[in-house]
N, C-alpha and C. Protein backbone atom coordinates (compact mmCIF):
# COMPACT_ATOMS: atom_id res chain seq x y z
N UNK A 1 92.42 123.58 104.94
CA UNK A 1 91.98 123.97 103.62
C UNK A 1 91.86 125.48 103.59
N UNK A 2 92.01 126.18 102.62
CA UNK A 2 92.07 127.67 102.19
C UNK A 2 91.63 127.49 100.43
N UNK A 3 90.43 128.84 101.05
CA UNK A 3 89.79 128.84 99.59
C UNK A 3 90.04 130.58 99.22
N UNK A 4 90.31 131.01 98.35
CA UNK A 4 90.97 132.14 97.54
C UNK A 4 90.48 132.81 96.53
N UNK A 5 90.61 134.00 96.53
CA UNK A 5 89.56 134.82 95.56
C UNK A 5 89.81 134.24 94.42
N UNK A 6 88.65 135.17 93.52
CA UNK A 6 88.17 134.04 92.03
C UNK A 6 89.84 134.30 91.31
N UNK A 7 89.90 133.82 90.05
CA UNK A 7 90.91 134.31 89.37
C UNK A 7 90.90 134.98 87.97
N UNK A 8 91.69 135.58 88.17
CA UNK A 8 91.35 137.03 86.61
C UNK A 8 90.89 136.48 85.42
N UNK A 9 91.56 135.66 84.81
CA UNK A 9 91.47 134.52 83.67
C UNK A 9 91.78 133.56 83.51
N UNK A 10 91.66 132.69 82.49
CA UNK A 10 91.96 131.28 82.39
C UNK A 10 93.41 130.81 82.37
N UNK A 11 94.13 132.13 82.11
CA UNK A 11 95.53 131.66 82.34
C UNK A 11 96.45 131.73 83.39
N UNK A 12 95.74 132.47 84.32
CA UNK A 12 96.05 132.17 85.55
C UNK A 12 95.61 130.89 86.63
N UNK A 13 94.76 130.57 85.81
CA UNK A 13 94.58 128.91 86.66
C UNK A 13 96.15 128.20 86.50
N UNK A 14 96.23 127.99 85.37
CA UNK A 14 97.94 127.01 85.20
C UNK A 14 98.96 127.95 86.13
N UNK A 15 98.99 129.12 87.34
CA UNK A 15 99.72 129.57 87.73
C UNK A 15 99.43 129.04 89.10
N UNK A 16 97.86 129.36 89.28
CA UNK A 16 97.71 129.34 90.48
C UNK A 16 97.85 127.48 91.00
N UNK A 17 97.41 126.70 90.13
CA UNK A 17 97.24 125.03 90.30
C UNK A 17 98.77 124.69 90.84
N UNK A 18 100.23 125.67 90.52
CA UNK A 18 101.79 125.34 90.96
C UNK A 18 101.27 125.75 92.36
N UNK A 19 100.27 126.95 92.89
CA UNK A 19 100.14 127.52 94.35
C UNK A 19 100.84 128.54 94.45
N UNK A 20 101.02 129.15 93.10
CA UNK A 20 101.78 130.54 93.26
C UNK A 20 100.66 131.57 92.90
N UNK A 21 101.06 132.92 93.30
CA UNK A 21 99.82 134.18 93.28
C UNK A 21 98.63 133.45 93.04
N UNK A 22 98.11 133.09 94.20
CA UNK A 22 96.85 132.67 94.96
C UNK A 22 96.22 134.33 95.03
N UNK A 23 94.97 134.46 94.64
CA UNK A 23 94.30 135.96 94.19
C UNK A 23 93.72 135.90 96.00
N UNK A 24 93.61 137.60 95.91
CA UNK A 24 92.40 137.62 96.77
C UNK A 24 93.06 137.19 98.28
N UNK A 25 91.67 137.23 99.27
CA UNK A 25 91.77 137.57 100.81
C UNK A 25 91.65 135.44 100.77
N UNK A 26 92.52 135.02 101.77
CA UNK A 26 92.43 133.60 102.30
C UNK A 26 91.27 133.63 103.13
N UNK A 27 90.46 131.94 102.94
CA UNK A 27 89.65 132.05 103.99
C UNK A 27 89.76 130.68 104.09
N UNK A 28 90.19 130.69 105.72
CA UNK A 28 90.58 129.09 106.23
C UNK A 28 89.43 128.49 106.77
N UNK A 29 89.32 126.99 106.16
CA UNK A 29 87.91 126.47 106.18
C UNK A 29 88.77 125.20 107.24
N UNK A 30 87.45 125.14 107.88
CA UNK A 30 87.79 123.75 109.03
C UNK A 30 88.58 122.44 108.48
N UNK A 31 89.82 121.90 109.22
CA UNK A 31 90.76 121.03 109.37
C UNK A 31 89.52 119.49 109.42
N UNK A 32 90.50 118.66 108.44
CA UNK A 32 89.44 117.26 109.09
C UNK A 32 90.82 116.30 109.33
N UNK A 33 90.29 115.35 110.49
CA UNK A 33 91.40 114.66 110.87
C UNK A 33 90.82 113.06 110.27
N UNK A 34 91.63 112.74 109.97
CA UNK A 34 91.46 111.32 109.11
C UNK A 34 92.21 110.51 110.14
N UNK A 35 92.13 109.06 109.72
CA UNK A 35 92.51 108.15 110.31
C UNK A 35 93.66 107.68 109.29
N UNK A 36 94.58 107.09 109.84
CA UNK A 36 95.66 106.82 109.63
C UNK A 36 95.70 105.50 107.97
N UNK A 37 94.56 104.61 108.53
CA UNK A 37 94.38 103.68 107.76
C UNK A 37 93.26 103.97 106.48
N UNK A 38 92.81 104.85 106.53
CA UNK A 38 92.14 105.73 105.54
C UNK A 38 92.67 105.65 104.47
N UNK A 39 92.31 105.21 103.32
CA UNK A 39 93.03 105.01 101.64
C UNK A 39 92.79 106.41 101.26
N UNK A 40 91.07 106.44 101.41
CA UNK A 40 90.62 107.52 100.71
C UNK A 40 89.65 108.77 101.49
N UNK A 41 89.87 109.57 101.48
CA UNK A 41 89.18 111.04 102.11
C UNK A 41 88.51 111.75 100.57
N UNK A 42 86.78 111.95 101.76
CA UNK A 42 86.38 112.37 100.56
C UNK A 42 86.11 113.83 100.87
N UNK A 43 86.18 114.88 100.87
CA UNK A 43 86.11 116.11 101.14
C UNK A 43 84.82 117.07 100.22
N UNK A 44 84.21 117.72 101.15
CA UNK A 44 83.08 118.23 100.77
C UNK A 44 83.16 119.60 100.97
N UNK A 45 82.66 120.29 100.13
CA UNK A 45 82.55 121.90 100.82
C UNK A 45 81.50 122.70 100.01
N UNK A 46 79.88 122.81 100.73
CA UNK A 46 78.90 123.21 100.17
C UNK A 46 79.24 124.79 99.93
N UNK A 47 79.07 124.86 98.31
CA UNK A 47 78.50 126.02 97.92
C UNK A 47 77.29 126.78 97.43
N UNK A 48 76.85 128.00 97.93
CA UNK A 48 75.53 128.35 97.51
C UNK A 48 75.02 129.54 99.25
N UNK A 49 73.84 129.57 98.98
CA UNK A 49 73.35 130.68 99.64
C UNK A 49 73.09 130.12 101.15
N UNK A 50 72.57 128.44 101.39
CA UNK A 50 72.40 128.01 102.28
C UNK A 50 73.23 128.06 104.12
N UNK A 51 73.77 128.94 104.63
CA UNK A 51 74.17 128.81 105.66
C UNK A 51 73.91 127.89 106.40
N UNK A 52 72.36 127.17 106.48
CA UNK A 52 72.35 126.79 107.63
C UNK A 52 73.54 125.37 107.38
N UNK A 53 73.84 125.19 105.87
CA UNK A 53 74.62 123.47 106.25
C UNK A 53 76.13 124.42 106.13
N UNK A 54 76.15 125.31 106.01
CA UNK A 54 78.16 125.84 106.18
C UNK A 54 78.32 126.27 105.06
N UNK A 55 77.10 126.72 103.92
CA UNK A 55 77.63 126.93 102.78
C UNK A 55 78.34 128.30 102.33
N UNK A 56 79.51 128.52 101.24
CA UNK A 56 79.63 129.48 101.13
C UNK A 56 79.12 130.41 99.92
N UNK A 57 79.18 131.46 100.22
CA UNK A 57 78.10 132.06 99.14
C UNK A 57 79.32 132.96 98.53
N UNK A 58 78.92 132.19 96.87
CA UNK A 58 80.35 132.61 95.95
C UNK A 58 79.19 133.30 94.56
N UNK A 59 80.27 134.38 94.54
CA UNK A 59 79.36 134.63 92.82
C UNK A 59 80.48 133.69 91.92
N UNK A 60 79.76 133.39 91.04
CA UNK A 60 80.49 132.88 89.45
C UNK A 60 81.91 133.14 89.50
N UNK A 61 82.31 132.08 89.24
CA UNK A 61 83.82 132.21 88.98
C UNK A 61 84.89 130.96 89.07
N UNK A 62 86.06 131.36 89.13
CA UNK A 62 86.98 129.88 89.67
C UNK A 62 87.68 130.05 90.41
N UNK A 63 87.69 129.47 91.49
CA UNK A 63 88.52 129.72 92.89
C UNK A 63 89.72 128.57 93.55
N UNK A 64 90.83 128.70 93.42
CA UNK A 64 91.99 128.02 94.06
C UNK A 64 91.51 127.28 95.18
N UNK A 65 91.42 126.16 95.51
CA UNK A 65 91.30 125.46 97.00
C UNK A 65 92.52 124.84 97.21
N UNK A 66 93.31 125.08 98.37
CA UNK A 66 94.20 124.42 98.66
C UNK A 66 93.84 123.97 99.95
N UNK A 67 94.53 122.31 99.68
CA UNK A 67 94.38 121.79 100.21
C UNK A 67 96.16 121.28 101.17
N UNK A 68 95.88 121.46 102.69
CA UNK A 68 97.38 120.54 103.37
C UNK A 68 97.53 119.14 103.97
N UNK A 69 97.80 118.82 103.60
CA UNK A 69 98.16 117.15 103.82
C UNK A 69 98.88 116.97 104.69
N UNK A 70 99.61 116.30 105.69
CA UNK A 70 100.06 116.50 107.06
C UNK A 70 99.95 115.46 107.64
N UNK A 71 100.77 114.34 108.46
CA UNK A 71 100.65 113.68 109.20
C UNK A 71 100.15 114.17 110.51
N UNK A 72 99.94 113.63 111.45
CA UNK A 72 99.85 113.35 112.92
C UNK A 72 101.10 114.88 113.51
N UNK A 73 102.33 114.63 112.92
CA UNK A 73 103.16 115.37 113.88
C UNK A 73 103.39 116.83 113.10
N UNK A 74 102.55 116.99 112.29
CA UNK A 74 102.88 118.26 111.10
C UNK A 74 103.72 118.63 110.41
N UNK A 75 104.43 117.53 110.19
CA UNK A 75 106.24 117.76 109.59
C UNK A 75 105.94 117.73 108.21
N UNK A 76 106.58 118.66 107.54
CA UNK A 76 106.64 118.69 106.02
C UNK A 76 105.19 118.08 105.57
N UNK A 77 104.11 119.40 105.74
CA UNK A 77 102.94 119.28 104.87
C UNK A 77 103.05 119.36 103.23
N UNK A 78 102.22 118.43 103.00
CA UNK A 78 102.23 118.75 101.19
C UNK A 78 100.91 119.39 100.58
N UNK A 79 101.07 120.44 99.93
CA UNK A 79 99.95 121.10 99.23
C UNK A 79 99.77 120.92 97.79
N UNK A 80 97.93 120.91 97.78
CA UNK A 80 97.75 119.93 97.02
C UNK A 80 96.43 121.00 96.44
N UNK A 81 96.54 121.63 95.06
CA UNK A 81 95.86 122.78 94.49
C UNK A 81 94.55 122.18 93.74
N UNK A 82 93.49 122.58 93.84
CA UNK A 82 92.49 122.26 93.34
C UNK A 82 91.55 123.60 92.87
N UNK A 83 90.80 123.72 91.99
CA UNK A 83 90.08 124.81 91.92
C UNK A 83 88.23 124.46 92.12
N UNK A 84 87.72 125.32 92.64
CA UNK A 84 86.64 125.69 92.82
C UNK A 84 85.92 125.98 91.59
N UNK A 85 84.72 125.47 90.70
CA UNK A 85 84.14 126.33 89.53
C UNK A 85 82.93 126.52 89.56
N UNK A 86 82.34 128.05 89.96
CA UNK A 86 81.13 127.92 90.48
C UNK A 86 80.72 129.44 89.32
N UNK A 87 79.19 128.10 88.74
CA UNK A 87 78.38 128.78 87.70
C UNK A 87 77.35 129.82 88.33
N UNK A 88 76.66 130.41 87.23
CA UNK A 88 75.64 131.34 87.41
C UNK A 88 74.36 130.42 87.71
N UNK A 89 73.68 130.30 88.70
CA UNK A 89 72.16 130.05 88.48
C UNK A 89 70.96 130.12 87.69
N UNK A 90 71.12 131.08 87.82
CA UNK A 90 70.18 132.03 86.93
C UNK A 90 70.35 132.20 85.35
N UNK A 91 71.58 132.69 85.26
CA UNK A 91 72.25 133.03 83.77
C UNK A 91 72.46 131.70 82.52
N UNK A 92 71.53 131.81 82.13
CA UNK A 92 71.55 130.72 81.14
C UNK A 92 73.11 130.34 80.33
N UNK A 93 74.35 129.21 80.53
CA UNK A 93 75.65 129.16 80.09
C UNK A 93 75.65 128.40 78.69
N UNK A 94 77.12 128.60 78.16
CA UNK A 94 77.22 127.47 76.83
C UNK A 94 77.77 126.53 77.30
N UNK A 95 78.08 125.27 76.87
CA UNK A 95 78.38 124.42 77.61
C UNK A 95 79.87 124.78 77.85
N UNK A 96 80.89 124.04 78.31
CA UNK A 96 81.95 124.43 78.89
C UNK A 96 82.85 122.98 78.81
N UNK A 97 83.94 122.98 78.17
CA UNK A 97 84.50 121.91 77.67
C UNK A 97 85.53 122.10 79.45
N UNK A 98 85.37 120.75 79.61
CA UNK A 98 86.14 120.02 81.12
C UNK A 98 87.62 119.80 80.53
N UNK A 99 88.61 119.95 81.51
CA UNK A 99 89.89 119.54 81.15
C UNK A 99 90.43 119.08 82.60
N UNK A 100 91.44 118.24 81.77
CA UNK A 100 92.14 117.58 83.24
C UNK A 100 93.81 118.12 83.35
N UNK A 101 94.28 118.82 84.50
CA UNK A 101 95.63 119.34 84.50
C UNK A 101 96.24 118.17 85.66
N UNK A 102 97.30 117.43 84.60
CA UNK A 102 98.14 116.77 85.58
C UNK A 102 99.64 116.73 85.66
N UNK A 103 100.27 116.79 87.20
CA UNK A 103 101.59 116.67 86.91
C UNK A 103 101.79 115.63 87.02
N UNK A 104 103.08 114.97 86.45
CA UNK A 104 103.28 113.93 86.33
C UNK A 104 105.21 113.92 86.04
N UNK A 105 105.54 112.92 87.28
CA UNK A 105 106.64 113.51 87.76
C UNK A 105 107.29 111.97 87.84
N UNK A 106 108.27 111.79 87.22
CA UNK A 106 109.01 110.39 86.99
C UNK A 106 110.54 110.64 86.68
N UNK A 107 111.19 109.80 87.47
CA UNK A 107 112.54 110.28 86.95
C UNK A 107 112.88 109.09 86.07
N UNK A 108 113.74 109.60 84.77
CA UNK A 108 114.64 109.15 83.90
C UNK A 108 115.43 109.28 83.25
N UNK A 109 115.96 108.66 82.45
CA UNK A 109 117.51 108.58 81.95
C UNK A 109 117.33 108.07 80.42
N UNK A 110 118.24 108.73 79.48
CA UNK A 110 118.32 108.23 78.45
C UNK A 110 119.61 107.47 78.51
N UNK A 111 119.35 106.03 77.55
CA UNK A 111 120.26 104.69 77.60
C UNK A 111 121.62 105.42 76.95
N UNK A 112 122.47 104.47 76.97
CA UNK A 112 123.56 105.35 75.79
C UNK A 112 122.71 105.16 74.26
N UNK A 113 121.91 103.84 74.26
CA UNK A 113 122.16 104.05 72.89
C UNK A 113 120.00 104.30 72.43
N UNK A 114 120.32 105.79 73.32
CA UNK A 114 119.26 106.32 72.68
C UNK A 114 117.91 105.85 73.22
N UNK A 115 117.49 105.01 74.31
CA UNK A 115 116.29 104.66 74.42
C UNK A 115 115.80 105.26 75.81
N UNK A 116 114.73 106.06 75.72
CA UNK A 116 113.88 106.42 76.98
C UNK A 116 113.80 105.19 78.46
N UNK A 117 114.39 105.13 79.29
CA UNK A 117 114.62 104.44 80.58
C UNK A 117 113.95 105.27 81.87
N UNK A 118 112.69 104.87 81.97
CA UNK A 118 112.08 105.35 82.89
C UNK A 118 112.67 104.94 84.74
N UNK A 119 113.29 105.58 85.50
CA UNK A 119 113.78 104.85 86.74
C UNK A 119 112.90 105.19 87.89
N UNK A 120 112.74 104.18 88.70
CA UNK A 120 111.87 104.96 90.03
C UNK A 120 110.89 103.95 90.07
N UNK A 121 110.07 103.81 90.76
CA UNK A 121 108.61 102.91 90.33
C UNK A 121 107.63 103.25 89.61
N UNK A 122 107.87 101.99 88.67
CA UNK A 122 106.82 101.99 87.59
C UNK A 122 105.44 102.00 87.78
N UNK A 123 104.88 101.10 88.83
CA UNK A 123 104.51 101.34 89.02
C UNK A 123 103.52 102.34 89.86
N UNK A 124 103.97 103.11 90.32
CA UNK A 124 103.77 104.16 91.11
C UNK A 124 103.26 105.25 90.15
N UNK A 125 103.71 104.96 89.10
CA UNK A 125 103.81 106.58 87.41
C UNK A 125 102.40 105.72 86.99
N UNK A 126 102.37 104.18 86.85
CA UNK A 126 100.72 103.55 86.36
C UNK A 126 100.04 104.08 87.32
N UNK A 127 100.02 104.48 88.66
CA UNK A 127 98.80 104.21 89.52
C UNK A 127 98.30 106.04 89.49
N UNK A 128 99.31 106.63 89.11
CA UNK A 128 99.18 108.15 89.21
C UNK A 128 98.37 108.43 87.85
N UNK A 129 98.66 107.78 86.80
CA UNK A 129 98.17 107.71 85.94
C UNK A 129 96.78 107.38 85.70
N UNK A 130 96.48 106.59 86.63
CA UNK A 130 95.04 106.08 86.35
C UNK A 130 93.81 106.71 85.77
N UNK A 131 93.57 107.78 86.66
CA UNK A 131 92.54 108.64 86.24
C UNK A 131 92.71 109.23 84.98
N UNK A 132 93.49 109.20 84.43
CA UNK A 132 93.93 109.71 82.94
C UNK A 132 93.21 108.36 81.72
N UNK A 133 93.46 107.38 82.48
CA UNK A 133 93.43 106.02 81.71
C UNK A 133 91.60 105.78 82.08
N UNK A 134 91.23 106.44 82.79
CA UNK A 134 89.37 105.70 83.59
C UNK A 134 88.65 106.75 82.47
N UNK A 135 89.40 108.14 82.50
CA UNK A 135 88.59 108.79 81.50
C UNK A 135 89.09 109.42 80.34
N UNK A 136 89.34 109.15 79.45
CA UNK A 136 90.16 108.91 77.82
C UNK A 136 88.56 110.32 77.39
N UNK A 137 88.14 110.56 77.62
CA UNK A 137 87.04 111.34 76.78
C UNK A 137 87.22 113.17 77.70
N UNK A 138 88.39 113.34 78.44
CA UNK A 138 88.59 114.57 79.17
C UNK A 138 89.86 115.01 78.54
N UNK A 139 89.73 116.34 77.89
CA UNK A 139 90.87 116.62 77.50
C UNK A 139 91.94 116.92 78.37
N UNK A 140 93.20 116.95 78.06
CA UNK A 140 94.95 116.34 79.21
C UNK A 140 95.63 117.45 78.90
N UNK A 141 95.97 118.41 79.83
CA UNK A 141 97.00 119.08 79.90
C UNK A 141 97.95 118.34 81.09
N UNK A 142 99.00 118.10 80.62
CA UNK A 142 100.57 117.63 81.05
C UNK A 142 101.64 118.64 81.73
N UNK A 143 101.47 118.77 82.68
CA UNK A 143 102.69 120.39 83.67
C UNK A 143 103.52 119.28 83.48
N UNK A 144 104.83 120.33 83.23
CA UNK A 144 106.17 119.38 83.50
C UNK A 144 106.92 119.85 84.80
């Protein structure tokens, strides 16, 4: 995991979430090794003033976490962009409308006679989908 300085503005999040111009000095945070049969990894990373549990001490802002995915033999890791959003304490905020950025990546074909033909597994595009479908009340930005 590598966590990355804040970022200038809001429109550089949709740059940095592809993993391109990642701001700022890298700071590589400890590797966790999962088990093979593992569905799900839940990943934690305390922020705030506390050292003694590993925390890091961030002012306000939004910060790139990337994350590498990797088997056993390290062949062709996949990176996987997440951001960091860490408020003021102190500083009284307005609220802050949540959004969800997803890619969503399916191959298809149009029929000859004109109809959208999704190819690949279908289900695989439902299951990616899900979290889109659990929370209908988060607004959806769509990367193509």
């Amino acid at each position: 995991m590598s966590l990355y300085g804040a970022v200038e503005d809001a429109g550089q999040v949709a740059t940095t979430a592809k993993g391109e111009d990642l701001p700022g000095n890298r700071r590589r945070l400890p590797g966790i090794d999962v088990a093979a049969a593992d569905a799900t990894v839940t990943v934690r990373v305390a922020i705030g003033s506390d050292r003694s549990r590993g925390a890091i001490d961030l002012p306000p802002g939004v910060y790139p976490l990337v994350l590498e995915l990797s088997d056993e033999t390290f062949n062709q890791p996949v990176r996987v962009v997440t951001h960091v959003v860490v408020m003021s304490a102190t500083r009284p905020t307005t609220p802050r409308t949540v959004a969800v950025i997803a890619r969503l990546d399916q191959p298809f074909r149009w029929s000859p006679d004109g109809r959208l033909e999704v190819t690949g597994d279908p289900d695989l595009l439902f299951r990616n989908t899900a979290p889109l479908r659990d929370h209908p009340e988060f607004p959806l930005t769509v990367m193509p």
